[in-house]
PDB file of N, CA and C in Angstrom:
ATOM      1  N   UNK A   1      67.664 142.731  45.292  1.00  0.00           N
ATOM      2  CA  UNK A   1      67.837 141.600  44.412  1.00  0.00           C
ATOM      3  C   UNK A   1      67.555 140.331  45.203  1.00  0.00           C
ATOM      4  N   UNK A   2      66.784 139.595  44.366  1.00  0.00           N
ATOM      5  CA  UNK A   2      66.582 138.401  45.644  1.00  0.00           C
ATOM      6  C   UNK A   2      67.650 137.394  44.794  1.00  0.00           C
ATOM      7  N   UNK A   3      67.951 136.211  45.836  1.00  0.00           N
ATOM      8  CA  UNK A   3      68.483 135.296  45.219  1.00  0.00           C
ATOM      9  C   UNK A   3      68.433 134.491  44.556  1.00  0.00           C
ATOM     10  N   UNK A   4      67.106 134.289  44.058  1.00  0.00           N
ATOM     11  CA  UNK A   4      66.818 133.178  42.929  1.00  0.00           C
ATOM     12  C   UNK A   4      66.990 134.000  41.563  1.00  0.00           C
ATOM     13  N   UNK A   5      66.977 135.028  41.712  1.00  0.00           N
ATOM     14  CA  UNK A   5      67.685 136.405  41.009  1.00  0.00           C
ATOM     15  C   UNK A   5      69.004 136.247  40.716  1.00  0.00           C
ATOM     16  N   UNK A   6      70.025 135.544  41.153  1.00  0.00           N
ATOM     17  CA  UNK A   6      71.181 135.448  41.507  1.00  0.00           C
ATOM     18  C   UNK A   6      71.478 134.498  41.160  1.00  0.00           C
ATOM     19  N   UNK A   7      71.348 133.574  41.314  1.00  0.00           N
ATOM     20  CA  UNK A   7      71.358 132.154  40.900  1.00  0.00           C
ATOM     21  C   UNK A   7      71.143 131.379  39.897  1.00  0.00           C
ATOM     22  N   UNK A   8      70.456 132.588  38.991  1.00  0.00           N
ATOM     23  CA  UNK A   8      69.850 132.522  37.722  1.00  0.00           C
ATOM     24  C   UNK A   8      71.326 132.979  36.529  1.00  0.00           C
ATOM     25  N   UNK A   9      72.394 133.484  37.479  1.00  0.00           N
ATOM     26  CA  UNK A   9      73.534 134.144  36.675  1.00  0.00           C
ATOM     27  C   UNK A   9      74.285 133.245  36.734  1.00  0.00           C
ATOM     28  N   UNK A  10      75.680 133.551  35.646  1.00  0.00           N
ATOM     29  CA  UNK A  10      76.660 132.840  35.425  1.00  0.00           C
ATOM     30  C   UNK A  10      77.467 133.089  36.405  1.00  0.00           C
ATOM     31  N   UNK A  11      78.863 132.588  36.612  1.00  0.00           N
ATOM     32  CA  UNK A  11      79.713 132.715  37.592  1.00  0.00           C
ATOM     33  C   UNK A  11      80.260 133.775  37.405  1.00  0.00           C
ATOM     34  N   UNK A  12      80.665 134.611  35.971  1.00  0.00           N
ATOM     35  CA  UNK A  12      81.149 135.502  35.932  1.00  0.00           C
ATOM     36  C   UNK A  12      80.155 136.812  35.896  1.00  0.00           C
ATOM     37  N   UNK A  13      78.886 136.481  35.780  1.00  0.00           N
ATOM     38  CA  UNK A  13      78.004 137.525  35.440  1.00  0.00           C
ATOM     39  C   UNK A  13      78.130 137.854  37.528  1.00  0.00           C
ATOM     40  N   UNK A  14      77.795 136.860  38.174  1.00  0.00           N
ATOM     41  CA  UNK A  14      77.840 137.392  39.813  1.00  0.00           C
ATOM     42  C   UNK A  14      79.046 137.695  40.405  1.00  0.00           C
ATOM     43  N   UNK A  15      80.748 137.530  39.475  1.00  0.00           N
ATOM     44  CA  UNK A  15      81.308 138.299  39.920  1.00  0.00           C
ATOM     45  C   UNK A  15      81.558 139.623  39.511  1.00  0.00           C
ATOM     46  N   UNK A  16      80.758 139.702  38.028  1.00  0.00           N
ATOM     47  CA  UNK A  16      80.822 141.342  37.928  1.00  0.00           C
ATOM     48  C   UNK A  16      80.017 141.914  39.284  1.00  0.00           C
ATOM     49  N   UNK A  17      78.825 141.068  39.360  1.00  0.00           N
ATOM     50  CA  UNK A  17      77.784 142.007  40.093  1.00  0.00           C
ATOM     51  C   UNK A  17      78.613 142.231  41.551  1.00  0.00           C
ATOM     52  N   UNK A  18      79.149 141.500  42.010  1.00  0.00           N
ATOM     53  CA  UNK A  18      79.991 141.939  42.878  1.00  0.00           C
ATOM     54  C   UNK A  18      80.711 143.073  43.274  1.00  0.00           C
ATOM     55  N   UNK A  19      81.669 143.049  42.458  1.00  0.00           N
ATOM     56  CA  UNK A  19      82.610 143.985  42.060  1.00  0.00           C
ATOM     57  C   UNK A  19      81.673 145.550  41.715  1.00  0.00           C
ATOM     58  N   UNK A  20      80.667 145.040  40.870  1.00  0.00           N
ATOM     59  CA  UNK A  20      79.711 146.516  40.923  1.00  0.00           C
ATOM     60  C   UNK A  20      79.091 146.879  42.546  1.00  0.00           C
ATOM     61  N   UNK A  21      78.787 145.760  43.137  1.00  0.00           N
ATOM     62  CA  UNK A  21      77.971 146.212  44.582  1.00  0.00           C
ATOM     63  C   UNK A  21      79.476 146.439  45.851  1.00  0.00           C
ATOM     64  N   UNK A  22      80.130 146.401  45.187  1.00  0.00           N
ATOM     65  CA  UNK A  22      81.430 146.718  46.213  1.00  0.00           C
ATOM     66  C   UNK A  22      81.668 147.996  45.931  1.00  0.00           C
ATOM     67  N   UNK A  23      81.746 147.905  44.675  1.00  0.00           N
ATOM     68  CA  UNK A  23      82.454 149.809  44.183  1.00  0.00           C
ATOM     69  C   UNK A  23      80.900 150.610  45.467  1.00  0.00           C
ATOM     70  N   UNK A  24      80.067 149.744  44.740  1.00  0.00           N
ATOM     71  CA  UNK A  24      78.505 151.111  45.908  1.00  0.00           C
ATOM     72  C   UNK A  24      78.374 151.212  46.773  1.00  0.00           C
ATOM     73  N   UNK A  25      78.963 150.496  48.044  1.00  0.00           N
ATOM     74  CA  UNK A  25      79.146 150.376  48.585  1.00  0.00           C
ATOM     75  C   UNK A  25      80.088 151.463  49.547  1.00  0.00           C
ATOM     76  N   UNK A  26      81.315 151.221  48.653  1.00  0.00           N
ATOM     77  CA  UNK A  26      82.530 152.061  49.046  1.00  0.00           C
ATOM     78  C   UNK A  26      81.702 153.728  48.803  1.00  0.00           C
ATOM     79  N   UNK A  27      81.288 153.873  47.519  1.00  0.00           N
ATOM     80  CA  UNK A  27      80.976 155.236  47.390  1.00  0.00           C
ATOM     81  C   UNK A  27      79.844 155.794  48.341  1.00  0.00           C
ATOM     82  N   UNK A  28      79.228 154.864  48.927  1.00  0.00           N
ATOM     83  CA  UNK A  28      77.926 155.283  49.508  1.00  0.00           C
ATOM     84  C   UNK A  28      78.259 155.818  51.062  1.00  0.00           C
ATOM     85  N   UNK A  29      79.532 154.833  51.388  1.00  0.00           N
ATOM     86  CA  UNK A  29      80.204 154.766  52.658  1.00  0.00           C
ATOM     87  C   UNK A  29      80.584 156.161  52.778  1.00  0.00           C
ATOM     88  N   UNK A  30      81.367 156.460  51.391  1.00  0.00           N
ATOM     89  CA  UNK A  30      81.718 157.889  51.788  1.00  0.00           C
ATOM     90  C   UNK A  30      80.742 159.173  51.426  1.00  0.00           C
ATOM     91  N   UNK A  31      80.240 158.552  50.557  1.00  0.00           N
ATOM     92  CA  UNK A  31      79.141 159.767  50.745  1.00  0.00           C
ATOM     93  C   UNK A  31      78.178 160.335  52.045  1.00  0.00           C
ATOM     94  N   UNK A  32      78.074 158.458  52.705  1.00  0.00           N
ATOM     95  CA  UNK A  32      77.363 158.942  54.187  1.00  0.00           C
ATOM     96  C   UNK A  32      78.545 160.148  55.253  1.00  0.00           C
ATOM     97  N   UNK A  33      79.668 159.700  55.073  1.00  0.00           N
ATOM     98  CA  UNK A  33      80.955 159.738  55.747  1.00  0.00           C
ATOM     99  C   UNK A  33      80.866 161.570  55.655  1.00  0.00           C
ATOM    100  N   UNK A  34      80.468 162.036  54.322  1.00  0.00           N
ATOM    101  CA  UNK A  34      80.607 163.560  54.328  1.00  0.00           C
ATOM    102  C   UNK A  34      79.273 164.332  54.261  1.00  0.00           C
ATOM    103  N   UNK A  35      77.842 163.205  54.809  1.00  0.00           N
ATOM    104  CA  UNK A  35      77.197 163.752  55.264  1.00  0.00           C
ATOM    105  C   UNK A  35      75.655 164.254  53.482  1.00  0.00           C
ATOM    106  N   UNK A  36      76.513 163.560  52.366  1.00  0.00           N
ATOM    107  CA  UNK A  36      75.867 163.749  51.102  1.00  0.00           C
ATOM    108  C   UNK A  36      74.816 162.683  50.511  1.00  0.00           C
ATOM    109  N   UNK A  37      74.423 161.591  51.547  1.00  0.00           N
ATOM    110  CA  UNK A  37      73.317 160.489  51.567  1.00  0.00           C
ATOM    111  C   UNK A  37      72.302 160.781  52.003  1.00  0.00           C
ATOM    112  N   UNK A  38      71.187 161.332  51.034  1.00  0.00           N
ATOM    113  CA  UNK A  38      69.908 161.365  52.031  1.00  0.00           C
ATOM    114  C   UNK A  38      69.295 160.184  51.921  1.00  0.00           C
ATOM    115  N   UNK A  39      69.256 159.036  50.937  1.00  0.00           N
ATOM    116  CA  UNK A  39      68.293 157.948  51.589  1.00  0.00           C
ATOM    117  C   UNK A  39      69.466 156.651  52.181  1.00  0.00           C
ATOM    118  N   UNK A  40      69.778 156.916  53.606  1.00  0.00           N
ATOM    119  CA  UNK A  40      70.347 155.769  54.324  1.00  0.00           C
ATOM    120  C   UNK A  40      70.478 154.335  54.528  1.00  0.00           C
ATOM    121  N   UNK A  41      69.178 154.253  53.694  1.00  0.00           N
ATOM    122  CA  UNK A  41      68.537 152.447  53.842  1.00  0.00           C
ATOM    123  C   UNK A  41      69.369 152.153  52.890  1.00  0.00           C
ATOM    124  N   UNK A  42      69.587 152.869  51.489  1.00  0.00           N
ATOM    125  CA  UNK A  42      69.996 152.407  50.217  1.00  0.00           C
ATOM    126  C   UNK A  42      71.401 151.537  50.416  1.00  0.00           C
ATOM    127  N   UNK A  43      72.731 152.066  51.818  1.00  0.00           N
ATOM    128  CA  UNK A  43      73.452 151.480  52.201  1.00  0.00           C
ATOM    129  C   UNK A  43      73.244 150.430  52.666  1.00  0.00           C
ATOM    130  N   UNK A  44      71.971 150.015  53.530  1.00  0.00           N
ATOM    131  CA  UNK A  44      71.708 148.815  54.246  1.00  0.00           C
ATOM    132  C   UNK A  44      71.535 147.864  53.162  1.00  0.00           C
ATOM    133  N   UNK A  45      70.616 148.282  51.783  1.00  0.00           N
ATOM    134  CA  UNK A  45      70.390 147.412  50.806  1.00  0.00           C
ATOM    135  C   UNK A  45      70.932 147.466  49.894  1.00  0.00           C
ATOM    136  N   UNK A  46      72.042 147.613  49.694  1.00  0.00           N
ATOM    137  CA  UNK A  46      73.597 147.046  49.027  1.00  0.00           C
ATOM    138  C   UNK A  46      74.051 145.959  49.661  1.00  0.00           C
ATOM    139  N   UNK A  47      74.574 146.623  51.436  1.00  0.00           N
ATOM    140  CA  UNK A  47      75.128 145.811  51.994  1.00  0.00           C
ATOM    141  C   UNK A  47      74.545 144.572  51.830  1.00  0.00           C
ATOM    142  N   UNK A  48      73.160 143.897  52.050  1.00  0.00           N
ATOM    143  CA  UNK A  48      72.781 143.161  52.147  1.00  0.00           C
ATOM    144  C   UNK A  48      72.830 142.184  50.722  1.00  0.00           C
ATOM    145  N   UNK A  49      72.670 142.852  49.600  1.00  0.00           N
ATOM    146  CA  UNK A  49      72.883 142.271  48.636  1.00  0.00           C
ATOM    147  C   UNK A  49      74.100 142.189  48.080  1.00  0.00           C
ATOM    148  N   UNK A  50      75.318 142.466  48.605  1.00  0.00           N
ATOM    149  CA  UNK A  50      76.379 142.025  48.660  1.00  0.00           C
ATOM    150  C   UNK A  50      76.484 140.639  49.156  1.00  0.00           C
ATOM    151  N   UNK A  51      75.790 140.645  50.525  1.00  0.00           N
ATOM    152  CA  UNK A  51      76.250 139.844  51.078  1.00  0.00           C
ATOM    153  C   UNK A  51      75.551 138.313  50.272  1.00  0.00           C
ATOM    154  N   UNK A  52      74.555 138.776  49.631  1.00  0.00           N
ATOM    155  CA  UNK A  52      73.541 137.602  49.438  1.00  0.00           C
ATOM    156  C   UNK A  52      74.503 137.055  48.032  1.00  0.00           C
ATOM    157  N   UNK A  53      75.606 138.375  47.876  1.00  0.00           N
ATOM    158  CA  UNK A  53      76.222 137.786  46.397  1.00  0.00           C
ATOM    159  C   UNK A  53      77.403 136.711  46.842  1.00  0.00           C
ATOM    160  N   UNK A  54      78.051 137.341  47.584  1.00  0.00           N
ATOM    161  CA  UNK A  54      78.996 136.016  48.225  1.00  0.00           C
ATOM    162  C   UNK A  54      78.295 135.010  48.835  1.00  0.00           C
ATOM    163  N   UNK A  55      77.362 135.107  49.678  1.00  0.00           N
ATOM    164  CA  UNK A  55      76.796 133.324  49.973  1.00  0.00           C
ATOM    165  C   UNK A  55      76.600 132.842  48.938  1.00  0.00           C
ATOM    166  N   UNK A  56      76.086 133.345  47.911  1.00  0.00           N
ATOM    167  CA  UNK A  56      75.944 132.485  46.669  1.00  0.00           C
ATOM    168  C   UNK A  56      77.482 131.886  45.665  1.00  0.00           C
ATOM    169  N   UNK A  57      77.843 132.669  45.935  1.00  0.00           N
ATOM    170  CA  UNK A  57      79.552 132.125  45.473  1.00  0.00           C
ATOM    171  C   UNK A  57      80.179 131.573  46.045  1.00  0.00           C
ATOM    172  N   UNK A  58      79.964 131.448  47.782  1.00  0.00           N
ATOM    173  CA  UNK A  58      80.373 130.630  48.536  1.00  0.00           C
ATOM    174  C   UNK A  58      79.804 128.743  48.251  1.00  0.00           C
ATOM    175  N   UNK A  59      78.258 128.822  47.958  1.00  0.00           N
ATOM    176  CA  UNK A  59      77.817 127.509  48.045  1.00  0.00           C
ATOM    177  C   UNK A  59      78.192 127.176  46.586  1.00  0.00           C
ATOM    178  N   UNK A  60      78.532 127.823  45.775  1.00  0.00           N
ATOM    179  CA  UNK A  60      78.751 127.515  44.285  1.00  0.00           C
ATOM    180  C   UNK A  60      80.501 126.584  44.818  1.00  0.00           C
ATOM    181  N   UNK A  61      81.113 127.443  45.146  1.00  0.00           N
ATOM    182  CA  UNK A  61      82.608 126.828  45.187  1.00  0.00           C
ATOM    183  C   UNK A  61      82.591 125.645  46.223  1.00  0.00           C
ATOM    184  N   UNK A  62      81.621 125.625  47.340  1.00  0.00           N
ATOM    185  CA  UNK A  62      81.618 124.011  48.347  1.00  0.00           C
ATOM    186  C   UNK A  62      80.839 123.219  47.011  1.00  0.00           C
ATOM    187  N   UNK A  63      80.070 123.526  46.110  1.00  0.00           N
ATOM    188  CA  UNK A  63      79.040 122.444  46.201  1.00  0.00           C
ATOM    189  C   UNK A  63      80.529 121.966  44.895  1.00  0.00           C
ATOM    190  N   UNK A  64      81.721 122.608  44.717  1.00  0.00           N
ATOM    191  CA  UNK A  64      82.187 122.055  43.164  1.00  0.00           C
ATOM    192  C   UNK A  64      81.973 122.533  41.925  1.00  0.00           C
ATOM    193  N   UNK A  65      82.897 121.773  40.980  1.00  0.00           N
ATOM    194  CA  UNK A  65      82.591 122.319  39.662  1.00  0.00           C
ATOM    195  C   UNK A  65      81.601 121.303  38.952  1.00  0.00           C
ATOM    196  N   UNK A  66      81.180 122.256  37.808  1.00  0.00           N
ATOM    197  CA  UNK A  66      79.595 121.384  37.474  1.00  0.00           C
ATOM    198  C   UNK A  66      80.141 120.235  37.123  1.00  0.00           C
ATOM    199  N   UNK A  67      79.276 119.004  36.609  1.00  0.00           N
ATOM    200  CA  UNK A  67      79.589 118.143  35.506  1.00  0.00           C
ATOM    201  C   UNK A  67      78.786 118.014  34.536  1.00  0.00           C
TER     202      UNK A  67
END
């Protein structure tokens, strides 16, 4: 997901997406964990788009609420 992808959502639409890329996260963790992940990257590219979901919620809450 890129971020202009992201940015394009509401506040609540990127904290669902959150909450969805956290649950995949967790499950993927353990799926690697018991050895049932064959494509490995797919963890790297969650993680990463996790992360790209909180910087974006991060600069949303410095920059304020709209006017």
């Amino acid at each position: 997901m890129k971020p202009s992808e992201i940015r394009e959502l509401t506040d609540e639409e990127i904290l669902e997406k959150e909450e969805e890329l956290e649950r995949a996260v967790f499950n993927l963790r353990i799926q690697y964990a018991t050895g049932q992940v064959e494509d490995t990257a797919s963890l790297r590219n969650y993680r990463r788009d996790l992360a790209r979901v909180k910087t974006i919620l991060k600069e949303r809450e410095l920059k304020g609420p709209k006017k």
